[in-house]
C-alpha atoms as a PDB file:
ATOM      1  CA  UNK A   1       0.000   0.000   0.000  1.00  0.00           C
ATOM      2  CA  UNK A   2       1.073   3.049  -1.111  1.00  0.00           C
ATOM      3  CA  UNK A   3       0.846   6.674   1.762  1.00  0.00           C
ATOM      4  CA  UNK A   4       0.521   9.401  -0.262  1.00  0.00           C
ATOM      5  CA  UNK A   5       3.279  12.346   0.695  1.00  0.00           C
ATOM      6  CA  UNK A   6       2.369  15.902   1.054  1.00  0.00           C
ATOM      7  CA  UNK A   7       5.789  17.577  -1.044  1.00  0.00           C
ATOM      8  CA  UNK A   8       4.276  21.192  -0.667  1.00  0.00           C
ATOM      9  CA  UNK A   9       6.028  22.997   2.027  1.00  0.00           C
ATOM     10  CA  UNK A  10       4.203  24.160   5.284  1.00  0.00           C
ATOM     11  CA  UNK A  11       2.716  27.727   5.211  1.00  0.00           C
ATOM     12  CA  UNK A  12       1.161  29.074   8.521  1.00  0.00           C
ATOM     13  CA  UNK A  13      -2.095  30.817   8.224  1.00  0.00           C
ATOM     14  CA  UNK A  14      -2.581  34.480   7.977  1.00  0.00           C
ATOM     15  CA  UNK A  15      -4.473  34.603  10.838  1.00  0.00           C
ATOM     16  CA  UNK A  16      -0.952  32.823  12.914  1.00  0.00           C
ATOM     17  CA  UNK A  17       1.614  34.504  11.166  1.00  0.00           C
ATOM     18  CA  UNK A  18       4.207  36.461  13.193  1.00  0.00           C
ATOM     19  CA  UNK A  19       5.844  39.372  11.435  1.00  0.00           C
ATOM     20  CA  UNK A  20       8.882  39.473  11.316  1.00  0.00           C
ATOM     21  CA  UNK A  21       9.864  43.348  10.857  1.00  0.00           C
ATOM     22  CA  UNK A  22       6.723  46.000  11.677  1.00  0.00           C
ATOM     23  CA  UNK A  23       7.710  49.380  10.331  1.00  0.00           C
ATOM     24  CA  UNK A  24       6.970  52.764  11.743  1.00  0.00           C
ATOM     25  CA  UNK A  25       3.752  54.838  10.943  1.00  0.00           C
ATOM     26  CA  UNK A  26       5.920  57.864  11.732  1.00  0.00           C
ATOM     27  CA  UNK A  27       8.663  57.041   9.256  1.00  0.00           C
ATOM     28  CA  UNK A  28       8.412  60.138   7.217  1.00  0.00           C
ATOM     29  CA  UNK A  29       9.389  61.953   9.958  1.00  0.00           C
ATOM     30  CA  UNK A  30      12.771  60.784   9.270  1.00  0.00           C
ATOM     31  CA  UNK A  31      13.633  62.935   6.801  1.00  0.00           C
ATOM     32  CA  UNK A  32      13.283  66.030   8.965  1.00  0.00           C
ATOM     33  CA  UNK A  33      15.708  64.774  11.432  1.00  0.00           C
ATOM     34  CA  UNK A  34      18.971  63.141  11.988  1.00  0.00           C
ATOM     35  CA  UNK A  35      17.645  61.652  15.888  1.00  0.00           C
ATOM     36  CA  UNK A  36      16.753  57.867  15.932  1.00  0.00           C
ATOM     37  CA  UNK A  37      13.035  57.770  15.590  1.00  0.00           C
ATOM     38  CA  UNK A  38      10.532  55.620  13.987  1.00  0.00           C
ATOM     39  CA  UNK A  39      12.742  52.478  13.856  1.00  0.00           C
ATOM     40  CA  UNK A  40      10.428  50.037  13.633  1.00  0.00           C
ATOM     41  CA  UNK A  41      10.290  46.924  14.976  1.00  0.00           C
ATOM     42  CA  UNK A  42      11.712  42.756  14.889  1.00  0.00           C
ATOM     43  CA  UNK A  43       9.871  41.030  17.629  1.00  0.00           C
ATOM     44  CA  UNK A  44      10.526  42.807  20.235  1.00  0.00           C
ATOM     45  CA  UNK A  45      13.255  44.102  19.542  1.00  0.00           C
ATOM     46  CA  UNK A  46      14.771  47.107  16.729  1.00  0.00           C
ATOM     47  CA  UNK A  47      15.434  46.033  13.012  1.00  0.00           C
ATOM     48  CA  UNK A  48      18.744  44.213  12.379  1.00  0.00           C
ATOM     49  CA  UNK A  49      19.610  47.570  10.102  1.00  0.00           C
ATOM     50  CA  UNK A  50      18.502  49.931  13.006  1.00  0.00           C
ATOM     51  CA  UNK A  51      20.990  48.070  15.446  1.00  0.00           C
ATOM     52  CA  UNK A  52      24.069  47.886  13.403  1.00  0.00           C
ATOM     53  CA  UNK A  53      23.637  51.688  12.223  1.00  0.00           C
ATOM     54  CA  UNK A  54      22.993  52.211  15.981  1.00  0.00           C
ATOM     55  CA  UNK A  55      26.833  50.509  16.268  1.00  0.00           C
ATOM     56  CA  UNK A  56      28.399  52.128  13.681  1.00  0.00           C
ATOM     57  CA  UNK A  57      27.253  55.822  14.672  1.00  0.00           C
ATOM     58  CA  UNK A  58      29.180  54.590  18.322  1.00  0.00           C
ATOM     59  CA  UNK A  59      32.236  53.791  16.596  1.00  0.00           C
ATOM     60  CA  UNK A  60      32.561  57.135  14.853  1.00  0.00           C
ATOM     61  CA  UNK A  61      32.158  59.018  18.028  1.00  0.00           C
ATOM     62  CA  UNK A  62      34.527  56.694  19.918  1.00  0.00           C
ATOM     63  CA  UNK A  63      36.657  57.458  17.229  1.00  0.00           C
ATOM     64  CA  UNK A  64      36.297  61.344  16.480  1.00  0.00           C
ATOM     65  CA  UNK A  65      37.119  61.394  20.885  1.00  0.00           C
ATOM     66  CA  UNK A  66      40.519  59.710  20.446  1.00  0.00           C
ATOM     67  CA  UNK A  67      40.947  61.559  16.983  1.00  0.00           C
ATOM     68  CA  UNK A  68      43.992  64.231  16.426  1.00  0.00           C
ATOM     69  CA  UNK A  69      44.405  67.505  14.615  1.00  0.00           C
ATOM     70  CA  UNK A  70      45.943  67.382  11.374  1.00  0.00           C
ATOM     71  CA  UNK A  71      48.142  69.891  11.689  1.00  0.00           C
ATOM     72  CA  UNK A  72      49.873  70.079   8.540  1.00  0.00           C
ATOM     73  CA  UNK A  73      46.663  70.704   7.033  1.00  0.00           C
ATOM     74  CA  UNK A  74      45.521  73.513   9.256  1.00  0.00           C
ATOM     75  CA  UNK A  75      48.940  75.360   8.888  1.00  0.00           C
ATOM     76  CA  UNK A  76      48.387  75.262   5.148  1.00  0.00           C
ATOM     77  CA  UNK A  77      44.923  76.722   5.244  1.00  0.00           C
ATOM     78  CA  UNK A  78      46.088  79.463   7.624  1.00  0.00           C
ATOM     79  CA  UNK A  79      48.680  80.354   5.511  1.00  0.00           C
ATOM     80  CA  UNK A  80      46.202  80.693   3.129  1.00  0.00           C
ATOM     81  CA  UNK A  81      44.168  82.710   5.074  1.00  0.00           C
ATOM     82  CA  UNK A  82      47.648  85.322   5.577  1.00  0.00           C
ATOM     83  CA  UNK A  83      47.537  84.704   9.085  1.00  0.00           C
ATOM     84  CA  UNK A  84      50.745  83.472  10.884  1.00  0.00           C
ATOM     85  CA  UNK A  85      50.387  80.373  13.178  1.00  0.00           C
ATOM     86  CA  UNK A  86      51.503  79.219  17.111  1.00  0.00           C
ATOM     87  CA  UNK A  87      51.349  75.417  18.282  1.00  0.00           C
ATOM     88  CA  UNK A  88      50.748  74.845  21.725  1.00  0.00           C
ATOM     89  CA  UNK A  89      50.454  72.050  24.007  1.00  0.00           C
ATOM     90  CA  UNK A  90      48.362  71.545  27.292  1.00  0.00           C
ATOM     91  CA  UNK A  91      49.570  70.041  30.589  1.00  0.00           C
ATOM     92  CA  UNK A  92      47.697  66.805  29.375  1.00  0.00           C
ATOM     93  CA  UNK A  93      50.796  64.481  28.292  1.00  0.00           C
ATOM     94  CA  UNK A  94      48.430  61.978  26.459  1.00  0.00           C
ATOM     95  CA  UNK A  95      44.923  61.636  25.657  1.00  0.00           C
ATOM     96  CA  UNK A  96      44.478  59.206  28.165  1.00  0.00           C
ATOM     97  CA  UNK A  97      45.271  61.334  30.762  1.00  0.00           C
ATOM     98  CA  UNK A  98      43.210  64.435  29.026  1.00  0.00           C
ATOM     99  CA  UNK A  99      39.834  62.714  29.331  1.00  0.00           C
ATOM    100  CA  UNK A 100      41.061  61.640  32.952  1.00  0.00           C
ATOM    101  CA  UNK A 101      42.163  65.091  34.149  1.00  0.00           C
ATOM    102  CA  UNK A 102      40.136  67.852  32.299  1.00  0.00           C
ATOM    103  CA  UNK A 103      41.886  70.006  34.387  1.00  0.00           C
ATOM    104  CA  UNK A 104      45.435  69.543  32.758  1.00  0.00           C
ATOM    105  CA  UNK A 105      43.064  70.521  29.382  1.00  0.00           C
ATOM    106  CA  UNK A 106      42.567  73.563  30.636  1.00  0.00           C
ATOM    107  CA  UNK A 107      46.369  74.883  31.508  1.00  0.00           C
ATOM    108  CA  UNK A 108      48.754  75.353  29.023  1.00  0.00           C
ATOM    109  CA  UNK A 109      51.878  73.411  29.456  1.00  0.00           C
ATOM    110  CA  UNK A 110      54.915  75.036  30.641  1.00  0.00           C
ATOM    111  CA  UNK A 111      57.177  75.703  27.416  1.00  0.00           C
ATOM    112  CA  UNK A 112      54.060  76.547  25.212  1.00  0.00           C
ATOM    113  CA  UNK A 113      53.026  78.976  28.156  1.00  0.00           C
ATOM    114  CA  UNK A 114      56.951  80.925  27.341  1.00  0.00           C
ATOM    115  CA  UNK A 115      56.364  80.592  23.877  1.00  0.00           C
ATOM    116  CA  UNK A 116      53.285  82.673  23.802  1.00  0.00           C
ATOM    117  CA  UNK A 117      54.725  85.157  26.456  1.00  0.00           C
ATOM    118  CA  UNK A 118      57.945  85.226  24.242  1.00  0.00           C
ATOM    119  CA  UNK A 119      55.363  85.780  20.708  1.00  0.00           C
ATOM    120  CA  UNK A 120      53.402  88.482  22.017  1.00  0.00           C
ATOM    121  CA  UNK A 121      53.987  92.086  20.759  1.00  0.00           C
ATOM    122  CA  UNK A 122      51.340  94.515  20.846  1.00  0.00           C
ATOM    123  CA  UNK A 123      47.615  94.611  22.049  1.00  0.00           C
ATOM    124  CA  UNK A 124      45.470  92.470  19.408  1.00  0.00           C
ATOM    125  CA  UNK A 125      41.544  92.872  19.473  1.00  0.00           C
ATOM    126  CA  UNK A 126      41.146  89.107  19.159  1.00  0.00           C
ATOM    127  CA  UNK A 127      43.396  86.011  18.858  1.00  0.00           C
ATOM    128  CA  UNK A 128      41.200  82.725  17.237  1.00  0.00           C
ATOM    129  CA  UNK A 129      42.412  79.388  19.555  1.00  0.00           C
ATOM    130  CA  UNK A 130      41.796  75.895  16.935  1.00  0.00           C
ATOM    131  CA  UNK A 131      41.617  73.558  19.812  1.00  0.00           C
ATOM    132  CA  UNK A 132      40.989  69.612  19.452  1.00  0.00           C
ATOM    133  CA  UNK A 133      38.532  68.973  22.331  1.00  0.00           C
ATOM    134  CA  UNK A 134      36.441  66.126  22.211  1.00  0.00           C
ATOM    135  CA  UNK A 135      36.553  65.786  18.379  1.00  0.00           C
ATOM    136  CA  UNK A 136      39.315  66.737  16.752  1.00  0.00           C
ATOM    137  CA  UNK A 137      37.868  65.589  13.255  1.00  0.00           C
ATOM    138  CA  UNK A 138      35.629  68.950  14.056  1.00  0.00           C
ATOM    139  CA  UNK A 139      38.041  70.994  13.833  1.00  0.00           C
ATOM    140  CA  UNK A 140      40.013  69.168  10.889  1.00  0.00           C
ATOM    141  CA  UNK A 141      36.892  69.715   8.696  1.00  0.00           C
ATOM    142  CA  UNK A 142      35.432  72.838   9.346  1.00  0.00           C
ATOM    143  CA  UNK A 143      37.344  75.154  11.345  1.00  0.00           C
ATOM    144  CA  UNK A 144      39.389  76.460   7.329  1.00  0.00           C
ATOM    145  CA  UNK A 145      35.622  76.932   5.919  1.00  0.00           C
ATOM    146  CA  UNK A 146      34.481  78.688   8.301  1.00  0.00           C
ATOM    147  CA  UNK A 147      37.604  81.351   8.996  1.00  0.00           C
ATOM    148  CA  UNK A 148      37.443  82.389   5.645  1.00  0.00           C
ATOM    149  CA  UNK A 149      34.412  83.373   5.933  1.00  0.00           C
ATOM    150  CA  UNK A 150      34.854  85.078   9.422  1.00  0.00           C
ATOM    151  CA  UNK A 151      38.369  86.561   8.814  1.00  0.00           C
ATOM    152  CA  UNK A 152      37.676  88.910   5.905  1.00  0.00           C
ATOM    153  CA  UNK A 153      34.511  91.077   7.451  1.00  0.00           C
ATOM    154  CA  UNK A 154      36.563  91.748  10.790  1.00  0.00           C
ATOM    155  CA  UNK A 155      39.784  92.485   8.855  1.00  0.00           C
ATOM    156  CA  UNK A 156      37.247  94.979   6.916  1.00  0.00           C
ATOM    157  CA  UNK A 157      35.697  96.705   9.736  1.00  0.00           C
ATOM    158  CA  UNK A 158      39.229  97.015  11.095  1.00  0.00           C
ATOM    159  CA  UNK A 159      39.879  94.833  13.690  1.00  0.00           C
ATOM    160  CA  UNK A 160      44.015  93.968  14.900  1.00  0.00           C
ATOM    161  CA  UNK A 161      44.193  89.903  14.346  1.00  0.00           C
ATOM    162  CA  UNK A 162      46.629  88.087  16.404  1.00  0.00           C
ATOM    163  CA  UNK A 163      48.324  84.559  15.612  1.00  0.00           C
ATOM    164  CA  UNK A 164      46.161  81.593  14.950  1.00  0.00           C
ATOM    165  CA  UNK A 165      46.998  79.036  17.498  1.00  0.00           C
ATOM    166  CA  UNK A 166      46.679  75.620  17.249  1.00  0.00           C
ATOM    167  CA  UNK A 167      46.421  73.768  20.660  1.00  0.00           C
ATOM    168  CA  UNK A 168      46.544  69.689  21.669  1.00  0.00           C
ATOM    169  CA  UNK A 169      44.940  68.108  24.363  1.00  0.00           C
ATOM    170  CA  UNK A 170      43.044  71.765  24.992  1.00  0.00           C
ATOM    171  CA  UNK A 171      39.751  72.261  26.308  1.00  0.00           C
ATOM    172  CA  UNK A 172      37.547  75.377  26.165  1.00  0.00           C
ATOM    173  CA  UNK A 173      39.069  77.346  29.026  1.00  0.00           C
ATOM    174  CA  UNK A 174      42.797  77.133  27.762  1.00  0.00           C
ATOM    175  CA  UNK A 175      41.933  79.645  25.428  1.00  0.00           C
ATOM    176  CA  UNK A 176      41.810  81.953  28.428  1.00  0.00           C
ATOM    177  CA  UNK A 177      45.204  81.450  29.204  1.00  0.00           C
ATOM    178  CA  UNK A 178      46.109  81.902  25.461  1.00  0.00           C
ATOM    179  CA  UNK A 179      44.459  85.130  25.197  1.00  0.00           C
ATOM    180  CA  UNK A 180      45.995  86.859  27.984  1.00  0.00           C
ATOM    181  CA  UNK A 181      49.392  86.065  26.835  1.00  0.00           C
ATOM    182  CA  UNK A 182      49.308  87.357  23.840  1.00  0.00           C
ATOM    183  CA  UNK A 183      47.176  90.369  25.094  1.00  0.00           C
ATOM    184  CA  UNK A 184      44.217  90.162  23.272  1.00  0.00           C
ATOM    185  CA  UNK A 185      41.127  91.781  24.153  1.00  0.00           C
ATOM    186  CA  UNK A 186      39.350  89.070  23.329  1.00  0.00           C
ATOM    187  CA  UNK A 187      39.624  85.568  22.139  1.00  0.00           C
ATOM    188  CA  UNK A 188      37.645  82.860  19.825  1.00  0.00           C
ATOM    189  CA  UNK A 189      37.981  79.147  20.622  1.00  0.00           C
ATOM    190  CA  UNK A 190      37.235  76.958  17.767  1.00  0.00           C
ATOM    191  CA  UNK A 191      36.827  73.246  19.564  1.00  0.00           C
ATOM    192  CA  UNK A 192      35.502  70.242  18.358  1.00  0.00           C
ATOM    193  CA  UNK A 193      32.503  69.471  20.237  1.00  0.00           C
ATOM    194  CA  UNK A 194      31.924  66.104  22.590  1.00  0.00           C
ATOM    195  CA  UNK A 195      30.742  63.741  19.768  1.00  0.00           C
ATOM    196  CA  UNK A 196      26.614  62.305  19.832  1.00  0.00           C
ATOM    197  CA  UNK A 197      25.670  59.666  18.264  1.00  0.00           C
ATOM    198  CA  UNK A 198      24.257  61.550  14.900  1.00  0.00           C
ATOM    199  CA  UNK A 199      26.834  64.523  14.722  1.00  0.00           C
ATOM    200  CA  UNK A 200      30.707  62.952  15.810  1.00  0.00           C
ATOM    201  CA  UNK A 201      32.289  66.253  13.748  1.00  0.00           C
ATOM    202  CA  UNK A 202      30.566  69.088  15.503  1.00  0.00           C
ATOM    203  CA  UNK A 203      32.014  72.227  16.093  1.00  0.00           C
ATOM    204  CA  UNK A 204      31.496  74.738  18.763  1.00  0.00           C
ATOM    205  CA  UNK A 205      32.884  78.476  18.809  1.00  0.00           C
ATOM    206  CA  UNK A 206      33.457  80.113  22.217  1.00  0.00           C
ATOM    207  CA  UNK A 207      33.891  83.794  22.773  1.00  0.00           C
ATOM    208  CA  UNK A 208      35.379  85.341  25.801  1.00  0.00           C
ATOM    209  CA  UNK A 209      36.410  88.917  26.313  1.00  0.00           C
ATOM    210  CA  UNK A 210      39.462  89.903  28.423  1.00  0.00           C
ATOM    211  CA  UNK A 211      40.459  86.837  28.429  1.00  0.00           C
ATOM    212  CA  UNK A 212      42.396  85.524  31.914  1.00  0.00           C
ATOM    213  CA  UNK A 213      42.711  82.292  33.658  1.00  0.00           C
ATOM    214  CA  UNK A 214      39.729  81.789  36.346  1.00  0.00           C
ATOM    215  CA  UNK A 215      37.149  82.528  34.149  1.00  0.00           C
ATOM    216  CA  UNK A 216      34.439  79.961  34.040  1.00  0.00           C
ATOM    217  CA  UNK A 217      31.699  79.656  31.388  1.00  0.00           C
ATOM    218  CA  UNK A 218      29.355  82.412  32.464  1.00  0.00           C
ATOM    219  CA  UNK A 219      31.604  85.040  30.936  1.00  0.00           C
ATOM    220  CA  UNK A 220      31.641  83.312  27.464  1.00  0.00           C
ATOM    221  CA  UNK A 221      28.857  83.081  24.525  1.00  0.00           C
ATOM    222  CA  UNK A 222      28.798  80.493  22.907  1.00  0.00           C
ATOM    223  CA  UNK A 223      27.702  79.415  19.081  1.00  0.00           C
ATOM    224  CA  UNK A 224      27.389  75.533  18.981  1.00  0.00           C
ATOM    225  CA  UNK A 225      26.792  72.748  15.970  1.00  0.00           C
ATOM    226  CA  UNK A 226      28.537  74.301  13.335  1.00  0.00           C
ATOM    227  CA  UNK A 227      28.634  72.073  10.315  1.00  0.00           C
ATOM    228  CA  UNK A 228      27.017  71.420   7.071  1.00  0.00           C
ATOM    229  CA  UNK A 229      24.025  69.385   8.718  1.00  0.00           C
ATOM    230  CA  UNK A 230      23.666  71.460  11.459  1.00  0.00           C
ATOM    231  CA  UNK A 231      24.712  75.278  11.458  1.00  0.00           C
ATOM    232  CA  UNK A 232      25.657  76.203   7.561  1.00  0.00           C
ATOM    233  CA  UNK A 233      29.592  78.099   7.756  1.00  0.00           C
ATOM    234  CA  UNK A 234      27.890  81.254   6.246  1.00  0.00           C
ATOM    235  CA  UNK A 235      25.259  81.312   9.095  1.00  0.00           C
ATOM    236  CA  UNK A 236      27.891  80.292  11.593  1.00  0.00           C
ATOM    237  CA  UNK A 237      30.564  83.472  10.488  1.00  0.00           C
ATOM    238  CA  UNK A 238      27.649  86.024  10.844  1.00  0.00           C
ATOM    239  CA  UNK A 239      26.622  85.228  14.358  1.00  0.00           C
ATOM    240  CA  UNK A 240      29.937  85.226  15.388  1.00  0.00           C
ATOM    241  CA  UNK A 241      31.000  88.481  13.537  1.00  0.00           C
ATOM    242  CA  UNK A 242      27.885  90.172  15.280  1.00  0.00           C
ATOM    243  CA  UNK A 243      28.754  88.746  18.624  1.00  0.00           C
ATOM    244  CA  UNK A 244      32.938  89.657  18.412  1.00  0.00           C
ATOM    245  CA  UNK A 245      32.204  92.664  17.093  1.00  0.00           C
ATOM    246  CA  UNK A 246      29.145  93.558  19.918  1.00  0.00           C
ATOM    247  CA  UNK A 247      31.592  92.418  22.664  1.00  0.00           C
ATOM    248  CA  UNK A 248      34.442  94.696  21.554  1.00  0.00           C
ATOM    249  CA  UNK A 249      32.067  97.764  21.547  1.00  0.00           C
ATOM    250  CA  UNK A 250      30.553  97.026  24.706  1.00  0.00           C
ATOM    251  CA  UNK A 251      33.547  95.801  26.322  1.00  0.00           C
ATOM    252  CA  UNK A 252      31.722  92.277  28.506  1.00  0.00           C
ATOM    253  CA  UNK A 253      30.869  88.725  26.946  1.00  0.00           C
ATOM    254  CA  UNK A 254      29.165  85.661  28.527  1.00  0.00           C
ATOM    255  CA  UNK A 255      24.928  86.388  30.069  1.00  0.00           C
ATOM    256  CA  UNK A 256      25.542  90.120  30.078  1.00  0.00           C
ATOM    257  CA  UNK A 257      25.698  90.065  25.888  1.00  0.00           C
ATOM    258  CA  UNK A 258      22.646  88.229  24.430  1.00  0.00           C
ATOM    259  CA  UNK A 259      22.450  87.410  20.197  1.00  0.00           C
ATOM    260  CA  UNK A 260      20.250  90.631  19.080  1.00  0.00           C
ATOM    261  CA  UNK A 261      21.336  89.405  15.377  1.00  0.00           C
ATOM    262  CA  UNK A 262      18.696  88.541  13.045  1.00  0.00           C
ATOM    263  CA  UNK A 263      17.180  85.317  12.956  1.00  0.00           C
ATOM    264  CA  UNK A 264      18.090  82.633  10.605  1.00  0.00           C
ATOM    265  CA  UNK A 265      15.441  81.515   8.247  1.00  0.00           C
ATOM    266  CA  UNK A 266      15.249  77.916   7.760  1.00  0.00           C
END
């Protein structure tokens, strides 16, 4: 006697079927943001594609943290920008100890300390600071763009530029220390920004006027997320020009000298 064998394959019922990846209603909303939202769902858990984007965007920022200026780059595009250029080092010995000790980031190291004292001649109304921070890739990408668009409208309106100084292992406040040796009135710190998980290259621009050691983040103004994705260069160089030149002719920075400038239309 012959038993009849079923060859077709199994196929659950509609009615029993499990899906295996549910996507968001509120998908579109993508497009209007960079932030994780509307991933969707495997089971109970995200997408496969969700998760390993979710992994790479970690790497990057682990990355742009232990990240380091390229300095031969930077000195070319200031020389292009017919500004000379200083190098200075922090007390922070390695990156290592930097994150550890954000203290040492904020002191200049002893020999850079006499080599600004030694390079300063007259009073300058502002000295720009390209400092590494938490991303150095920040400042590696767009700290060139956007000083030649800043640079030209202060030259123009007559403003004395100091050195551009590049400085390793630096955090925001070592720009204080900078400033006042090389007696500027007031200085701009260029830093790369602690990296999120959908910007790792962001760059923030600190403003301080009479710069000195001691100062703590009250007395600066700050312009933050400068890139392409976030705050356009051209966007970025005209809030800044308004603020520098607003502190100069008022003579304060920090809560005491708020952004009258126009609003940018998005």
């Amino acid at each position: 006697m012959t038993i009849p064998v079923n060859t077709k394959p199994y196929q659950m019922p509609d009615h029993l079927a499990i899906p295996t990846s549910v996507s968001d209603p509120w998908a579109g909303l993508r497009e209007f943001t960079a932030a994780r939202i509307a991933l969707g769902r495997s089971g109970v858990s995200v997408p496969l594609r969700a998760a390993l984007d979710f992994r790479l965007a970690h790497a990057h920022a682990r990355d742009a943290v232990y990240s380091t200026l390229e300095t031969e780059q930077l000195l070319a595009a200031i020389t292009g920008l017919q500004q000379p250029a200083l190098q200075v080092h922090s007390r922070a010995g390695t990156r290592e100890q930097y994150l550890q000790r954000p203290d040492y980031g904020r002191q200049l190291a002893d020999d850079s300390a006499t080599r600004l004292a030694a390079a300063a001649a007259d009073e300058t109304d502002l000295v720009v600071v390209l400092a590494d921070g938490l991303s150095a890739t920040a400042v590696n990408e767009h700290a060139a763009p956007l000083l030649a668009l800043l640079l030209p409208p202060l030259r123009a309106a007559g403003l004395r530029l100091g050195p551009i100084v590049l400085a390793e292992q630096a955090r925001v406040a070592l720009g204080d220390a900078v400033g006042q040796l090389l007696r500027a009135r007031l200085v701009l710190v260029l830093i790369g920004e602690r990296p999120g998980l959908s910007a790792p290259h962001s760059l923030g621009a600190y403003l301080t006027f009479a710069p000195r050691p001691g100062l703590t983040d009250e007395a600066r103004n700050c312009v933050s997320n400068i890139r392409p994705e976030g705050l356009p260069y051209p966007a970025a160089a005209d809030r800044l020009a308004y603020l520098l030149s607003a502190a100069l002719r008022r003579q304060l920075s920090g809560v005491t000298l708020k952004d009258d400038s126009p609003p940018l239309l998005g």
